[in-house]
Protein backbone atom coordinates (compact mmCIF):
# COMPACT_ATOMS: atom_id res chain seq x y z
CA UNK A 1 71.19 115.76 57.96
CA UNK A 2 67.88 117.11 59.18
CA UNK A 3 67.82 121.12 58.85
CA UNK A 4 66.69 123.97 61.27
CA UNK A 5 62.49 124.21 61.36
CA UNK A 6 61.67 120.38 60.73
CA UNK A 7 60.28 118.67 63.83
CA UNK A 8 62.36 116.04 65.14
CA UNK A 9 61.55 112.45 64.07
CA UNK A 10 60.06 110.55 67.19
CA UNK A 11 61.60 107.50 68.45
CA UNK A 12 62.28 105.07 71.51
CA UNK A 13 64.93 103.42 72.84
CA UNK A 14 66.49 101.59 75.58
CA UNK A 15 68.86 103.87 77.61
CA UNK A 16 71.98 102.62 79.49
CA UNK A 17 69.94 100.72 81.92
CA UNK A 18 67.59 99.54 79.76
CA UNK A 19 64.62 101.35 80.04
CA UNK A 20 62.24 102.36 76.81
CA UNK A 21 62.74 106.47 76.46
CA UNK A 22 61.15 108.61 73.91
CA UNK A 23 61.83 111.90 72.38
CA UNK A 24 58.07 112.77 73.22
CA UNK A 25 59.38 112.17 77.03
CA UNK A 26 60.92 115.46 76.78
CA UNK A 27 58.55 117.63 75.47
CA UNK A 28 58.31 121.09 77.42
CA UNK A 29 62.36 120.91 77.44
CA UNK A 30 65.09 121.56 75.40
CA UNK A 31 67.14 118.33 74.07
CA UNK A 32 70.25 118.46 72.93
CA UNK A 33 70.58 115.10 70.97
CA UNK A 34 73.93 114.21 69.58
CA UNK A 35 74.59 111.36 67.91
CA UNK A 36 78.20 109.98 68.59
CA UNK A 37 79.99 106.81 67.08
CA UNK A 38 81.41 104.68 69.87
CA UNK A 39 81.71 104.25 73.53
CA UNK A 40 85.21 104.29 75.13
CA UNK A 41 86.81 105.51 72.31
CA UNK A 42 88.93 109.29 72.34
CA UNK A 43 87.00 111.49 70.85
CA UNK A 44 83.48 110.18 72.02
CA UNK A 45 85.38 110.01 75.78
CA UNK A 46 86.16 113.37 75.12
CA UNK A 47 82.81 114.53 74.31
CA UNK A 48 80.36 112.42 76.17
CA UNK A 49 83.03 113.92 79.89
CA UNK A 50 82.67 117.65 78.29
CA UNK A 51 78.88 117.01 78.36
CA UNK A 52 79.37 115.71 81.53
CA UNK A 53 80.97 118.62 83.13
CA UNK A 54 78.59 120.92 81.84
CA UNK A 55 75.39 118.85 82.43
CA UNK A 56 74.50 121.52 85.45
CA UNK A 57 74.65 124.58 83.25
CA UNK A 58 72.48 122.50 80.79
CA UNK A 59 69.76 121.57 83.20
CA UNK A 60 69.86 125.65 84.33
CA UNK A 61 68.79 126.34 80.95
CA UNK A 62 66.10 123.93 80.81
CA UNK A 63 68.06 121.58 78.15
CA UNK A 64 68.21 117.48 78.86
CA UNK A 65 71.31 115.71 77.00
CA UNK A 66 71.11 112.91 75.14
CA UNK A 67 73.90 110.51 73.52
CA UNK A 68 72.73 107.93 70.80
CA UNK A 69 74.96 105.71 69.15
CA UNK A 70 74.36 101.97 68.01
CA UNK A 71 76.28 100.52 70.74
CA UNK A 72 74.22 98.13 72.93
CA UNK A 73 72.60 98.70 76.47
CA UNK A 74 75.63 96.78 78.30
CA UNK A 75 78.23 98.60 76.88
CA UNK A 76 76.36 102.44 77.32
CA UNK A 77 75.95 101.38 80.77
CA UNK A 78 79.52 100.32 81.53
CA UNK A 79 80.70 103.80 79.33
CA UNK A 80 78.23 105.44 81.69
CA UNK A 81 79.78 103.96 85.08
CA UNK A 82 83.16 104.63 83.66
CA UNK A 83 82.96 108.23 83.44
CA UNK A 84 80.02 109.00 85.75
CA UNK A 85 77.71 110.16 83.10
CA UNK A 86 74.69 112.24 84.60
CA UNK A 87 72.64 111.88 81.43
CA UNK A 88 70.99 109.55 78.87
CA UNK A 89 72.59 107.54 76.79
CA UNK A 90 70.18 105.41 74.06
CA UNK A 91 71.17 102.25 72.15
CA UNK A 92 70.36 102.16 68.32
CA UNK A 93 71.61 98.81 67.54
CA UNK A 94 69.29 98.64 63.79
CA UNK A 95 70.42 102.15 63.00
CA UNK A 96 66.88 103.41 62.74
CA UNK A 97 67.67 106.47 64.35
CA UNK A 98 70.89 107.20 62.88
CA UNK A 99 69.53 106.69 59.76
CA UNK A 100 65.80 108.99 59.92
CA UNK A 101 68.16 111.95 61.83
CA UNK A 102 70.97 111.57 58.41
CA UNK A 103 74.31 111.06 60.77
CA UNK A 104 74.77 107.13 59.39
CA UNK A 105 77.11 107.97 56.19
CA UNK A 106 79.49 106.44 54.07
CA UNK A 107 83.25 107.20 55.48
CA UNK A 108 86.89 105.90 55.04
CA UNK A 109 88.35 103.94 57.60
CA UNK A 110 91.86 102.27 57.10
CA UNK A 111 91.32 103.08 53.04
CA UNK A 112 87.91 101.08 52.95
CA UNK A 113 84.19 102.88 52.59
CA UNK A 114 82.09 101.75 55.41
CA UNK A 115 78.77 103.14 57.10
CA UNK A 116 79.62 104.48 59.95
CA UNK A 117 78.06 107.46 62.32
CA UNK A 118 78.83 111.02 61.69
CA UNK A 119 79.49 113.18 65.24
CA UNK A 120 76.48 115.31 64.75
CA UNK A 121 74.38 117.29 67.37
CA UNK A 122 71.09 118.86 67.22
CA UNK A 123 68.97 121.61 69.55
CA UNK A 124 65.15 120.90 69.90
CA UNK A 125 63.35 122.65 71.10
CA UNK A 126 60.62 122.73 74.00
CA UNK A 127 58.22 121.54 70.65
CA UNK A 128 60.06 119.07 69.12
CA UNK A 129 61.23 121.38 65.97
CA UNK A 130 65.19 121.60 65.21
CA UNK A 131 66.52 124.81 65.94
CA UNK A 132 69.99 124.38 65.58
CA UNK A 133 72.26 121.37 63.38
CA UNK A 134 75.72 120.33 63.34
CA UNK A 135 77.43 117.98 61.61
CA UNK A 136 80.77 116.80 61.73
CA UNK A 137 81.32 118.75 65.58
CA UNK A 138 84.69 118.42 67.27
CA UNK A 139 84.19 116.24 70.37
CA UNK A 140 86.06 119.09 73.21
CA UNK A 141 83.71 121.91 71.37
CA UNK A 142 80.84 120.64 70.94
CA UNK A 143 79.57 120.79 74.29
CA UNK A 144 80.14 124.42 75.02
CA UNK A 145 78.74 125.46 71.23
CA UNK A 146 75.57 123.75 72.37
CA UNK A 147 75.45 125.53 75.73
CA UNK A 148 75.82 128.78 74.06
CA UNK A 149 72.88 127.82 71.92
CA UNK A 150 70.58 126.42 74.21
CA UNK A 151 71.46 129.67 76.41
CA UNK A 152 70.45 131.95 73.59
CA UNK A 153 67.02 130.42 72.29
C-alpha cells in the first residue's frame, strides 16, 4: 500500500462507457480513488450506493470519486445503470493499477490463496500527493470516513 506524502502513480483507463481517463484529468481536485473487488457483489453494492448518496457532499468539497476494479467496461457500465452511479468507474482488466497502488494481495477464499483486490481507498490531493490511505475499509464506512477527510484537508 502506497503511504501518505508519495504522489499518486499516473495511469489511464477506460471508464464505464469506455472512454480513456487519467489521474492527471483531475488535477486541481481532490480524488478519492478506491479500489474495490467486484461489481454487483454485497459489499462493493454497498459501498459503490454509499458513495453514491454522498457524491453531492463530495463535489461541495471539491473531491471527484473514483471506483477501480479489474472488472471490464461492460460490466462497470451495467453496475453503473444498476444503481445509478453519478461517478467514474475505471476498468483494470491487467491489474496494472491494482498492482503500482499495492491493493492486489494474496487472500483466502474457500481455503485456497488467490490474488485478489484488497478494499482500499486513498485521498489525493489537488497535486497528485496521497494524503490519506486505507486499507482493508468496511464498504457502509468508508464513504463517510472519506468525506470527513476530504472535508478537513
Amino acid at each position: 500500500m502506497l503511504e501518505p506524502g508519495q504522489k499518486a502513480p499516473e495511469f489511464t483507463l477506460k471508464n464505464q462507457d469506455g472512454q480513456e481517463v487519467s489521474l492527471a484529468d483531475f488535477r486541481g481536485r481532490k480524488v478519492v480513488l478506491y479500489f474495490y473487488p467486484k461489481d454487483n457483489t454485497a459489499g462493493c453494492t454497498k459501498q459503490a450506493c454509499a458513495y453514491a448518496a454522498a457524491n453531492d457532499d463530495f463535489e461541495k468539497e471539491g473531491a471527484a470519486i473514483i471506483g477501480i476494479s479489474k472488472d471490464s467496461v461492460k460490466s462497470h457500465k451495467n453496475f453503473a445503470e444498476k444503481y445509478s452511479l453519478p461517478f467514474t468507474l475505471l476498468s483494470d482488466p491487467d491489474k496494472k493499477v491494482l498492482e503500482e497502488y499495492g491493493v492486489l494481495k494474496e487472500k483466502t477464499m474457500y481455503g485456497r490463496k488467490v490474488m485478489g483486490t484488497v478494499r482500499s481507498t486513498y485521498l489525493i490531493d489537488e497535486n497528485g500527493i496521497i494524503k490519506k490511505a486505507y486499507e482493508k475499509v468496511k464498504p457502509e464506512e468508508d464513504p463517510a470516513i472519506l468525506l470527513r477527510d476530504a472535508a478537513s484537508d
